[in-house]
Protein backbone atom coordinates (compact mmCIF):
# COMPACT_ATOMS: atom_id res chain seq x y z
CA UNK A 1 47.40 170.22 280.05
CA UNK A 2 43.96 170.11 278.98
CA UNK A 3 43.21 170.89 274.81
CA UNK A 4 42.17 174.84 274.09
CA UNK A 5 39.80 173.10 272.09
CA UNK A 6 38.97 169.57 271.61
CA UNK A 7 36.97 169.75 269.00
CA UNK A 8 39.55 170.19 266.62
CA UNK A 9 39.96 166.87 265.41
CA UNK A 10 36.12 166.44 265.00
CA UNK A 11 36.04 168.35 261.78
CA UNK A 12 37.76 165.67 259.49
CA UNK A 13 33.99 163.68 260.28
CA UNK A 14 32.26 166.84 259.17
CA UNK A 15 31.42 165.47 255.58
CA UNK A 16 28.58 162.25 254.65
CA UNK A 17 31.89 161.17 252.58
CA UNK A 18 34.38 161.26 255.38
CA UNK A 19 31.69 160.10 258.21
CA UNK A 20 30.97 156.97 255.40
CA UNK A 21 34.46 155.76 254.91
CA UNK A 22 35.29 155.90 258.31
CA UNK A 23 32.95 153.73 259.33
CA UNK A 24 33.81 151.44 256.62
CA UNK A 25 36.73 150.54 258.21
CA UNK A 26 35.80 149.96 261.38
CA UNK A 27 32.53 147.64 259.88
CA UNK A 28 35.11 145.53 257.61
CA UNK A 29 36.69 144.34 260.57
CA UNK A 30 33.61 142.64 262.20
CA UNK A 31 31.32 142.77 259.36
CA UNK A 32 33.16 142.02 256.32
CA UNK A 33 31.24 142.21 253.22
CA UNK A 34 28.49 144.04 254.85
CA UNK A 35 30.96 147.21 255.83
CA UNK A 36 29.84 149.15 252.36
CA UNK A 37 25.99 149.02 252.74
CA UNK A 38 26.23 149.76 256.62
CA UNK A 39 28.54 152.71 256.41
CA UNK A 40 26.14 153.86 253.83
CA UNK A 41 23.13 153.50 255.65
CA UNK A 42 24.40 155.13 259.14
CA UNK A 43 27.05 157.44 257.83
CA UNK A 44 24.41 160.69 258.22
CA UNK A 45 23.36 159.59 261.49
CA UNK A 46 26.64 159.48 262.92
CA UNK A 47 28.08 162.72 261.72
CA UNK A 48 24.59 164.07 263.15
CA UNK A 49 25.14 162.40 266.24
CA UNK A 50 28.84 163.87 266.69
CA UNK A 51 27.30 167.78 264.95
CA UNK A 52 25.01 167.45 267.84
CA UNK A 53 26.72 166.77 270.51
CA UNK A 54 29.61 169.36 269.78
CA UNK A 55 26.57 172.35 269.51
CA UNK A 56 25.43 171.36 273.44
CA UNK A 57 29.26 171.28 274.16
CA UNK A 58 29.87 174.57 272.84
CA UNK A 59 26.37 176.03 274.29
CA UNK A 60 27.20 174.85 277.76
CA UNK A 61 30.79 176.81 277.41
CA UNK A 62 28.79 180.00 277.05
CA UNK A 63 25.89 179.03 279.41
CA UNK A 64 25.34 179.70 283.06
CA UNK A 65 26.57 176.99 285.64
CA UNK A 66 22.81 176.78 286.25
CA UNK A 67 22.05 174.76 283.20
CA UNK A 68 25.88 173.77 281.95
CA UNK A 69 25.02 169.92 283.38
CA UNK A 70 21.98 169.37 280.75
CA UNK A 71 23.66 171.02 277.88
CA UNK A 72 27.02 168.29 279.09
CA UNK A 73 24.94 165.73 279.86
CA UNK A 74 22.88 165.53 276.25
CA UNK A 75 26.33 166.47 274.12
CA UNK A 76 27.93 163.13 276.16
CA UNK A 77 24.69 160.87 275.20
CA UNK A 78 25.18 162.11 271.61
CA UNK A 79 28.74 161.00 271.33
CA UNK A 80 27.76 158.33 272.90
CA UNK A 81 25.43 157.49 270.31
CA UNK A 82 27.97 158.01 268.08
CA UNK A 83 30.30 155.26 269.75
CA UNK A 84 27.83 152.60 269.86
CA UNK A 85 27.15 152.99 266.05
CA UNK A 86 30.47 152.00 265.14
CA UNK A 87 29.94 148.60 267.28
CA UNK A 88 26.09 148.09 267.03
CA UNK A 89 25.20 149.49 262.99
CA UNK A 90 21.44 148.75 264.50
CA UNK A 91 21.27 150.69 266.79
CA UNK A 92 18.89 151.89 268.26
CA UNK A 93 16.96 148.26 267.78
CA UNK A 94 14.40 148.31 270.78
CA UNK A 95 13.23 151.38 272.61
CA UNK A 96 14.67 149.69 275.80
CA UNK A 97 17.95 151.15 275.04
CA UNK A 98 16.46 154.64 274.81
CA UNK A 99 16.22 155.56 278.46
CA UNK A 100 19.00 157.11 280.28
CA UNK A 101 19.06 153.71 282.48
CA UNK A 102 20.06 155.68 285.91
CA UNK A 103 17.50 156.90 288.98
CA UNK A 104 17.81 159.27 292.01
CA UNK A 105 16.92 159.30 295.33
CA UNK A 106 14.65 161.81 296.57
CA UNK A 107 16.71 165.21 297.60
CA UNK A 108 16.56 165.96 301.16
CA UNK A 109 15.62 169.41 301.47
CA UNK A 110 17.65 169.60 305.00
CA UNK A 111 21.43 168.97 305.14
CA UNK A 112 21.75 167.54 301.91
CA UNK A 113 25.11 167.18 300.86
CA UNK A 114 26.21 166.19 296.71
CA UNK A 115 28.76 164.10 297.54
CA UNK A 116 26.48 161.87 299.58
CA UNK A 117 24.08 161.52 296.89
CA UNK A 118 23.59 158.27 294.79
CA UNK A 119 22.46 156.93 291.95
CA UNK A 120 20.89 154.08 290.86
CA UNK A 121 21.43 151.91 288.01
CA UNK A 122 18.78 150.69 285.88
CA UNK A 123 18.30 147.18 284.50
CA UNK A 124 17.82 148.57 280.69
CA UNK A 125 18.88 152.06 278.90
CA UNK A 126 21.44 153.61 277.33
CA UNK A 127 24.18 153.21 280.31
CA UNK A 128 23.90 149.17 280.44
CA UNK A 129 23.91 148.94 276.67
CA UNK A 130 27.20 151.99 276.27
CA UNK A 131 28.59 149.28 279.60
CA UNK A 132 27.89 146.04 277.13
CA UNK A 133 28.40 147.81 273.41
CA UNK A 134 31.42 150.09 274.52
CA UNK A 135 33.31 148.28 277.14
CA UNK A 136 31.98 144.86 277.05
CA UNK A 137 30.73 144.78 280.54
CA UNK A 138 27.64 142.60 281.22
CA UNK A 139 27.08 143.95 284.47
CA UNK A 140 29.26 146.22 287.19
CA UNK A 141 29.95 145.35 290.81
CA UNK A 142 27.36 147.71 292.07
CA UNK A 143 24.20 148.65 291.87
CA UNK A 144 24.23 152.50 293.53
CA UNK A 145 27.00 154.58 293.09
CA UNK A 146 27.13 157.69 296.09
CA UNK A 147 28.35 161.00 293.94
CA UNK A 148 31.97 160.97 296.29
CA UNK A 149 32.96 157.77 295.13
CA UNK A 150 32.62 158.63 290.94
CA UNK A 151 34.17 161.78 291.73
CA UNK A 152 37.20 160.00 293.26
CA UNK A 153 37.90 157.84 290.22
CA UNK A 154 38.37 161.06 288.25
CA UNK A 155 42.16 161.42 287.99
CA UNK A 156 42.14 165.43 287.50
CA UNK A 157 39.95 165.64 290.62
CA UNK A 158 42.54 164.44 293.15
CA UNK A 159 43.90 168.24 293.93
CA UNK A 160 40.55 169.15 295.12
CA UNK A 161 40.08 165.99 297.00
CA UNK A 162 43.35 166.77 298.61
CA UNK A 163 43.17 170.66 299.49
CA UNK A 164 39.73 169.96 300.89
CA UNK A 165 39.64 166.93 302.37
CA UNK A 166 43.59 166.22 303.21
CA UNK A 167 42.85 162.86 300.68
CA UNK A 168 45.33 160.66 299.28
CA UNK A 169 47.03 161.11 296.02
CA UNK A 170 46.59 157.98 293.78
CA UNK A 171 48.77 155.80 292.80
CA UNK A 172 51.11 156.36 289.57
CA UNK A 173 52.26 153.72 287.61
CA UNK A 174 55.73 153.65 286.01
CA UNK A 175 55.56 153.33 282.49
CA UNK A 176 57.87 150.64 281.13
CA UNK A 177 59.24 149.67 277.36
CA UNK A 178 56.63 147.12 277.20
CA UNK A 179 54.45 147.25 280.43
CA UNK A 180 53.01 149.43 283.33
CA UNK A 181 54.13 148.82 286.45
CA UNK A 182 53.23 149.54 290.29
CA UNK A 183 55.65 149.80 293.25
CA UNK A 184 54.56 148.24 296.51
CA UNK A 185 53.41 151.24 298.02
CA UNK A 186 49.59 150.63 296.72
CA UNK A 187 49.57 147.10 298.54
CA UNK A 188 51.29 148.66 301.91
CA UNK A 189 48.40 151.38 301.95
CA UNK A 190 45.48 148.75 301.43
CA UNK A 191 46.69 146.50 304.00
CA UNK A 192 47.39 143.42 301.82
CA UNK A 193 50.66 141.56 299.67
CA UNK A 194 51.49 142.62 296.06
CA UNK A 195 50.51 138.83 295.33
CA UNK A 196 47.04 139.97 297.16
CA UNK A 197 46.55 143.14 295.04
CA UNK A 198 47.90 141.34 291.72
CA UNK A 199 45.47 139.22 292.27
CA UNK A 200 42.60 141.44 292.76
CA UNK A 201 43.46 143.62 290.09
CA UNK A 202 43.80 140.39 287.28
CA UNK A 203 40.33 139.48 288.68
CA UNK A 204 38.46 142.78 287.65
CA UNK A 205 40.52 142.98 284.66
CA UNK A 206 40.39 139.71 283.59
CA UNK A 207 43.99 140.58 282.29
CA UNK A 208 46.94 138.98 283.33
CA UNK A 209 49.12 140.03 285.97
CA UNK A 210 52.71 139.46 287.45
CA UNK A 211 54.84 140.04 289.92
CA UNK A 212 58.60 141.54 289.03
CA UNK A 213 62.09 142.65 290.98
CA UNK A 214 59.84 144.03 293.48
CA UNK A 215 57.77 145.81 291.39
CA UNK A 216 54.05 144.35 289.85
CA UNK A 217 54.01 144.34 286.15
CA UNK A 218 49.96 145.35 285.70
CA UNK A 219 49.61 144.97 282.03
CA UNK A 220 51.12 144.87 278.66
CA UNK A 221 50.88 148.32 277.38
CA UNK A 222 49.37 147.26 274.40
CA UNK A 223 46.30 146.22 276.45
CA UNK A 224 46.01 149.03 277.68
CA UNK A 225 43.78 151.95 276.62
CA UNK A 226 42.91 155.73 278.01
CA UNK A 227 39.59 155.20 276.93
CA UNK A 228 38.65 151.50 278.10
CA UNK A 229 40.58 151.35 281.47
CA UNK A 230 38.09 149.78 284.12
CA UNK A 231 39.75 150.13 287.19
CA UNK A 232 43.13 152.18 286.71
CA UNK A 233 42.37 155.74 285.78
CA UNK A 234 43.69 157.96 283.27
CA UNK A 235 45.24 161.69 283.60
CA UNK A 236 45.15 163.31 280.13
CA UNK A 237 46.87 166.05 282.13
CA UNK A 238 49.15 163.98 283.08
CA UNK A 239 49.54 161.46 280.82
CA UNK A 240 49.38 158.27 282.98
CA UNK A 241 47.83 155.77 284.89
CA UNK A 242 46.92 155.48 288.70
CA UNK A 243 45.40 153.13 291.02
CA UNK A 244 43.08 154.61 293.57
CA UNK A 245 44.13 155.76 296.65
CA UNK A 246 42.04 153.42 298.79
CA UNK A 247 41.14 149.78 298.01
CA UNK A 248 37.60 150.55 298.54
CA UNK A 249 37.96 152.83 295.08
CA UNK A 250 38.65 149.04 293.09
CA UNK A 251 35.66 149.01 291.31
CA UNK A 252 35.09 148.34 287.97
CA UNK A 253 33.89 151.97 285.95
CA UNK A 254 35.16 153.31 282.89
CA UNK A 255 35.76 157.07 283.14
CA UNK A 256 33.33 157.92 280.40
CA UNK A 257 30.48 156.19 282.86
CA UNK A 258 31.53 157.95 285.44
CA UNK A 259 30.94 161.37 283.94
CA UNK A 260 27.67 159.79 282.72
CA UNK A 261 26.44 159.06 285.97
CA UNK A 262 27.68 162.65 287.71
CA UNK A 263 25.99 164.38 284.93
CA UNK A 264 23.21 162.59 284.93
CA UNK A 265 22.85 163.30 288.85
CA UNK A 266 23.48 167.10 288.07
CA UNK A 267 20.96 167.21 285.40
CA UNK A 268 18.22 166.22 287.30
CA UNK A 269 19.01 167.88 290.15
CA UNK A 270 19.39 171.64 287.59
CA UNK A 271 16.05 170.64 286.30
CA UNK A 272 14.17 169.70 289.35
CA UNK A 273 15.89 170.69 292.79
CA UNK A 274 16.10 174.41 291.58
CA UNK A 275 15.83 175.81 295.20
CA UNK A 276 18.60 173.73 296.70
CA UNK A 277 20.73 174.46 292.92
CA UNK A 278 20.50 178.10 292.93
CA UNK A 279 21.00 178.17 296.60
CA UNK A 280 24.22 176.27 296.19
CA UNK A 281 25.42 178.74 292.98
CA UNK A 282 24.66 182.03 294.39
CA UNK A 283 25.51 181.78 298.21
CA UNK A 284 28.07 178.98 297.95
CA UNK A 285 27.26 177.63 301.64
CA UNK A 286 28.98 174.69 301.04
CA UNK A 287 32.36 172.75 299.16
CA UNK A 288 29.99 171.27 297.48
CA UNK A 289 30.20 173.93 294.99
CA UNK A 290 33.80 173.53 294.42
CA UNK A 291 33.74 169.98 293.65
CA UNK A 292 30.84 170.71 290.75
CA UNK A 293 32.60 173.90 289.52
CA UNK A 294 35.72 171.63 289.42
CA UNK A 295 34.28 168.70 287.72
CA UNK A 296 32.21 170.33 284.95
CA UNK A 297 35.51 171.79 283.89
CA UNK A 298 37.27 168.42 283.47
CA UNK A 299 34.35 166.79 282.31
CA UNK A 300 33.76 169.95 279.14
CA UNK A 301 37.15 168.58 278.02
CA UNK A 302 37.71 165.16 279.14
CA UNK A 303 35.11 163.35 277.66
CA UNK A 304 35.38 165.07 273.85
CA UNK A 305 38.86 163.76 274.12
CA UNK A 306 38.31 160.30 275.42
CA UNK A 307 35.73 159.51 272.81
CA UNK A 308 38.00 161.37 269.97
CA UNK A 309 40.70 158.56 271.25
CA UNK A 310 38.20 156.02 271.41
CA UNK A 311 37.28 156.58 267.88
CA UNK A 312 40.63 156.89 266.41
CA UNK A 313 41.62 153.46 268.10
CA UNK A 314 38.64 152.34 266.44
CA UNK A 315 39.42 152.91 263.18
């Protein structure tokens, strides 16, 4: 079930003091003697950064759907922000890392359809460097991204997917003592061997994989986290893992990009494609509206959470 209010935990950074020791414990394990005079230095930012972000979270829960994706969209960049100062205590060191780092396409003002959309990533901005500071990623296996295939990777989004399109449930994985493991239905569906998927899936993890009594040990638990899962995905519903339904799905994007990149998208199209937006809101011609009504509901939750869990691993 999703928190009443996931803000809650938030409060115990609501002090300089509290904001400065916490961050001297996550800079004395990479920075050593350093940890004192850094945690000093960004301790005020940071709260800021995580003050900020909850005000446009709390705005957009009493705004209109018209402008909820800004309001989500700058509260996730703040906490964001927030993140990457407990890895990078320079940050923000060039202005390069400033932009948002994602482009649209031009809107077609005829049969235009959300889900077909795309974006574009960027070379430099804030989404490479969250990708390299956050998740270590140098680079991700595409380049354009159409807004169906982010949506899919969103675990609480597969009963929409599923009453309005007939689509596929994901895959769970059985939680074990020590590891996660997946039955041999995922390699049936995409048409390969367990040794086949095993494979694929140690290759974009880069963590090791192995095949067991007819069922495929993924990971070791421990190296696994809500927060930093590339290609699984996460229910906090739920509490589990999944592999996507269809092999084309195995890419490698964190959940918090994902919401990124949707509410990027959304963003620009509230600010600039207000005919098609209030067209869409008011005479709801189209699913369309379902999946965005459905996904800035997840994503108002979801992300306060996963970066709440990313923090708390963190320290």
């Amino acid at each position: 079930m999703k928190p009443t209010n996931p803000w809650n935990s938030y409060i115990y950074l609501h002090s300089t003091e509290s904001s400065q020791n916490t961050l001297e414990k996550i800079y004395t394990k990479s920075f050593g003697s350093l940890a004192s005079q850094l945690s000093y230095r960004n301790s005020c930012t940071f709260m800021y950064y995580l003050m900020h972000a909850e005000s446009f979270y709390k705005q957009a829960e009493e705004a209109p759907l018209s402008i909820k994706p800004i309001l989500y969209f700058y509260g996730l960049t703040q906490l964001v922000k927030a993140s990457i100062l407990t890895e990078d205590p320079d940050y923000p060191e060039t202005t390069s890392v400033l932009a948002h780092g994602v482009t649209t396409r031009k809107k077609k003002k005829q049969d235009y359809l959300f889900l077909k959309d795309e974006v574009r990533l960027q070379k430099n901005g804030l989404f490479h460097h969250t990708a390299r500071t956050l998740f270590k990623l140098k680079e991700l296996d595409k380049e354009r991204y159409t807004m169906e295939m982010l949506l899919r990777r969103i675990p609480e989004m597969g009963h929409c997917f599923k009453v309005l399109r007939n689509g596929k449930p994901a895959f769970p994985l059985k939680e074990g003592p020590d590891a996660i493991y997946l039955s041999s239905e995922a390699a049936v569906a995409y048409h390969i061997t367990d040794k086949r998927l095993a494979e694929t899936i140690e290759h974009l993890t880069g963590l090791e994989t192995a095949i067991s009594d007819g069922e495929k040990i993924i990971m070791k638990k421990e190296s696994l986290s809500p927060f930093s899962t590339a290609i699984l995905s996460y229910s906090l519903e739920k509490k589990e893992y999944s592999l996507p339904a269809e092999k084309e799905q195995l890419f490698i994007m964190p959940e918090l990009l994902t919401h990124y990149l949707l509410l990027y998208n959304l963003s620009m199209i509230s600010r600039y494609e207000t005919e098609w937006w209030y067209d869409l809101i008011q005479n709801r011609s189209t699913n369309d509206y379902i999946y965005i009504t459905a996904f800035m509901e997840i994503t108002a939750w979801k992300i306060p959470q996963l970066i709440w869990l990313y923090l708390s691993e963190r320290i």
